[in-house]
Structures are given as structure tokens and as C-alpha cells.
C-alpha atoms as a PDB file:
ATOM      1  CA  UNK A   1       0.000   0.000   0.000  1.00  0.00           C
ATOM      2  CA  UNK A   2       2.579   2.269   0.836  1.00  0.00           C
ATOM      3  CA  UNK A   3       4.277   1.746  -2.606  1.00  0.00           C
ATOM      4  CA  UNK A   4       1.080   3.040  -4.080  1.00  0.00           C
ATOM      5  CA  UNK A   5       0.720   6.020  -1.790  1.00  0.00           C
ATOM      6  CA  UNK A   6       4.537   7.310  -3.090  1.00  0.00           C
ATOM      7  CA  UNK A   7       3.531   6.410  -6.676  1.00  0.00           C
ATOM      8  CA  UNK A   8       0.545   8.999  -6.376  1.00  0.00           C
ATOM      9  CA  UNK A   9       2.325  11.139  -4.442  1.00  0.00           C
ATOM     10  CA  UNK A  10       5.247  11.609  -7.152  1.00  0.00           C
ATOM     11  CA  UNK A  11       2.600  11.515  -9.904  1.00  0.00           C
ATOM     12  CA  UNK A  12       0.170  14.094  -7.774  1.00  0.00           C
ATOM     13  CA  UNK A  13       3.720  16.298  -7.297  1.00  0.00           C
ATOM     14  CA  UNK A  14       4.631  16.161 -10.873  1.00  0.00           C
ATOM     15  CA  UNK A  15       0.825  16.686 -12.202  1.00  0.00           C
ATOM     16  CA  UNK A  16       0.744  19.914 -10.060  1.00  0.00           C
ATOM     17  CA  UNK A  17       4.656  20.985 -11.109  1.00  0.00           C
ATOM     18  CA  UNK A  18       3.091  20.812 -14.868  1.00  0.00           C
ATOM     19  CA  UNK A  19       0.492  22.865 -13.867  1.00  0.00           C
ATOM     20  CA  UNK A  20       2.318  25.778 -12.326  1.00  0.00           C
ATOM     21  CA  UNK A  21       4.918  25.825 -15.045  1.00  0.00           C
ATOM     22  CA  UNK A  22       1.954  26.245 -17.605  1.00  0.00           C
ATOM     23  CA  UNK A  23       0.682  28.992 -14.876  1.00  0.00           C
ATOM     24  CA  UNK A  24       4.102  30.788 -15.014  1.00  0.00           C
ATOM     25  CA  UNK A  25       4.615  30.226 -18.846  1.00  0.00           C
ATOM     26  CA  UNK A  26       0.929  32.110 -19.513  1.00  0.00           C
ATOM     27  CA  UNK A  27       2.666  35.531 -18.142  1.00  0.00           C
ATOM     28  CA  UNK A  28      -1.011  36.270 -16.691  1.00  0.00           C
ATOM     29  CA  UNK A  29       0.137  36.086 -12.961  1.00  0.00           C
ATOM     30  CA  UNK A  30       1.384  39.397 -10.940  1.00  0.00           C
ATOM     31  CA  UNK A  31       4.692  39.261  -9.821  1.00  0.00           C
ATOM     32  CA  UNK A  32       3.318  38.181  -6.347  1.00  0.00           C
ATOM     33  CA  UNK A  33       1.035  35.348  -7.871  1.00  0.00           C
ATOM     34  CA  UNK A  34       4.658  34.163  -9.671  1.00  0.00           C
ATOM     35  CA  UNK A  35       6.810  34.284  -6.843  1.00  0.00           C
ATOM     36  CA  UNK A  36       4.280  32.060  -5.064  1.00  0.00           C
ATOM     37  CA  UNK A  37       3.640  29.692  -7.555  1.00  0.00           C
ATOM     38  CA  UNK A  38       7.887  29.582  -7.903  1.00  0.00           C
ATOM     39  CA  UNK A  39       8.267  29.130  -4.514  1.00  0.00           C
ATOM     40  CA  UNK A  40       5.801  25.895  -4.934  1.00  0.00           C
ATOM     41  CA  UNK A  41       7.205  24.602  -7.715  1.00  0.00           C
ATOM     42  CA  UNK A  42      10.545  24.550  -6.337  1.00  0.00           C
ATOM     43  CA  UNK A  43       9.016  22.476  -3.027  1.00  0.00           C
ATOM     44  CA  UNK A  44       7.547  20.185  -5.875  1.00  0.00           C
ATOM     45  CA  UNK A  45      10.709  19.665  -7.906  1.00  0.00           C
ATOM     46  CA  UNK A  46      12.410  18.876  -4.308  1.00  0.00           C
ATOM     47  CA  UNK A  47       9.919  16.560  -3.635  1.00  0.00           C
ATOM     48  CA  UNK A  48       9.634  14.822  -7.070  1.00  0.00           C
ATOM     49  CA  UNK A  49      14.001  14.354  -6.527  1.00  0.00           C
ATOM     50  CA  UNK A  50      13.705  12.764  -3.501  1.00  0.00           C
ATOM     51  CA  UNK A  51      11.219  10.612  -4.837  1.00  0.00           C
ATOM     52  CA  UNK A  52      13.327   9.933  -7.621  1.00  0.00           C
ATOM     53  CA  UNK A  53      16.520   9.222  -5.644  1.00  0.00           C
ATOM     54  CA  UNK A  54      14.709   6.690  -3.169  1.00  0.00           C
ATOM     55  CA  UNK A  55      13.367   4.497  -6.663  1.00  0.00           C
ATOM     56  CA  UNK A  56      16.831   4.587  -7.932  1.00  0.00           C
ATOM     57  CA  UNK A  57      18.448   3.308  -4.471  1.00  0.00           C
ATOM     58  CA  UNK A  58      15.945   0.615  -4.364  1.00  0.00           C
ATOM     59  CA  UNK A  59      16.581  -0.764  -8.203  1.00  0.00           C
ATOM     60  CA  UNK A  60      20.292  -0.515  -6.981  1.00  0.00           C
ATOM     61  CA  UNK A  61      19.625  -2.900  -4.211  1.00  0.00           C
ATOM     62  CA  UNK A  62      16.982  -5.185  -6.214  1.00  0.00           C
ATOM     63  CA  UNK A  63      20.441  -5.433  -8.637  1.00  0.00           C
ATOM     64  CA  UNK A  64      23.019  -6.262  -6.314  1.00  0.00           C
ATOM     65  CA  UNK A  65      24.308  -9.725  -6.639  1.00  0.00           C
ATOM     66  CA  UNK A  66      27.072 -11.181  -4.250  1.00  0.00           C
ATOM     67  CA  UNK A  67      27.435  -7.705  -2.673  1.00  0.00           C
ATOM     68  CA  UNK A  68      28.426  -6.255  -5.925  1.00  0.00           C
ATOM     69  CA  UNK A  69      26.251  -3.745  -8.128  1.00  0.00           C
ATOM     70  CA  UNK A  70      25.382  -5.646 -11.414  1.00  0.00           C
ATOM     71  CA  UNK A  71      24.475  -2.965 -13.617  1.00  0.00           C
ATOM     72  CA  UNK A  72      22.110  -3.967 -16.497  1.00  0.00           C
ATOM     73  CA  UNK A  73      20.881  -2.210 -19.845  1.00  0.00           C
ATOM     74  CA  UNK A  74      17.603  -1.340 -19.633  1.00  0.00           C
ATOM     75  CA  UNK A  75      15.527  -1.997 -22.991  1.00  0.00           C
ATOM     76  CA  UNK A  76      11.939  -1.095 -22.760  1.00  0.00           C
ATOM     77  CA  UNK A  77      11.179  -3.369 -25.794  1.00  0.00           C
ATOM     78  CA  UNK A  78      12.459  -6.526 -24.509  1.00  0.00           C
ATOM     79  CA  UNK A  79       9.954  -8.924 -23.134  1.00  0.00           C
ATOM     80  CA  UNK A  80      10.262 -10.169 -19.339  1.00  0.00           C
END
């Protein structure tokens, strides 16, 4: 369950980053409104990183064989 939770947190996080970068792209905010919405998207993008950074630790570990790191292409195409 957990898992879940972080996977629609980082998705929630990134859905709303998208959305103030569109807000900031538009021009139609004051400079007030921006600096907000920066400050927010920067907390987002932080957020989003971390999230990032714990799913690469954990493939690291799911790939370590005989307490080396076995790094593997990844191919998207290839079946499992």
C-alpha cells in the first residue's frame, strides 16, 4: 500500500509541477502570484528528486548480486 501512496504522491507532485509551469509560462500572474507559484514549484521539484533518488536506491539494491552492483541495460522493448 505504501508503494502506491509514493507512486501517487510523485505523480500528484509532478501533475501539479506541470500545472504551475503552464501557470508561469501564460505571463497572466502578478509578480506576487509568480513568486508564489515559484516558490511551490521549487518544493515540488524537491519533492519529485527525492522521490526519484529513493526508486533509484531501491533498483540498486533489487540489482546487487554477491554484494556487488550488477548494472544492467535497460531496454523497454524486450519482453520479461
Amino acid at each position: 500500500m505504501a508503494r502506491k501512496k509514493a507512486a501517487l504522491d510523485f505523480e500528484q507532485s509532478l501533475a501539479d509541477l506541470q500545472t504551475l509551469v503552464e501557470r508561469l509560462e501564460n505571463g497572466e500572474l502578478s509578480l506576487e502570484d509568480s513568486l508564489t507559484a515559484f516558490e511551490q514549484g521549487i518544493g515540488l521539484t524537491r519533492d519529485c528528486q527525492a522521490a526519484l533518488a529513493q526508486a533509484e536506491q531501491k533498483v540498486q539494491v533489487l540489482l546487487e548480486r554477491d554484494g556487488e552492483l550488477a548494472e544492467q541495460p535497460f531496454d523497454a522493448d524486450e519482453p520479461e
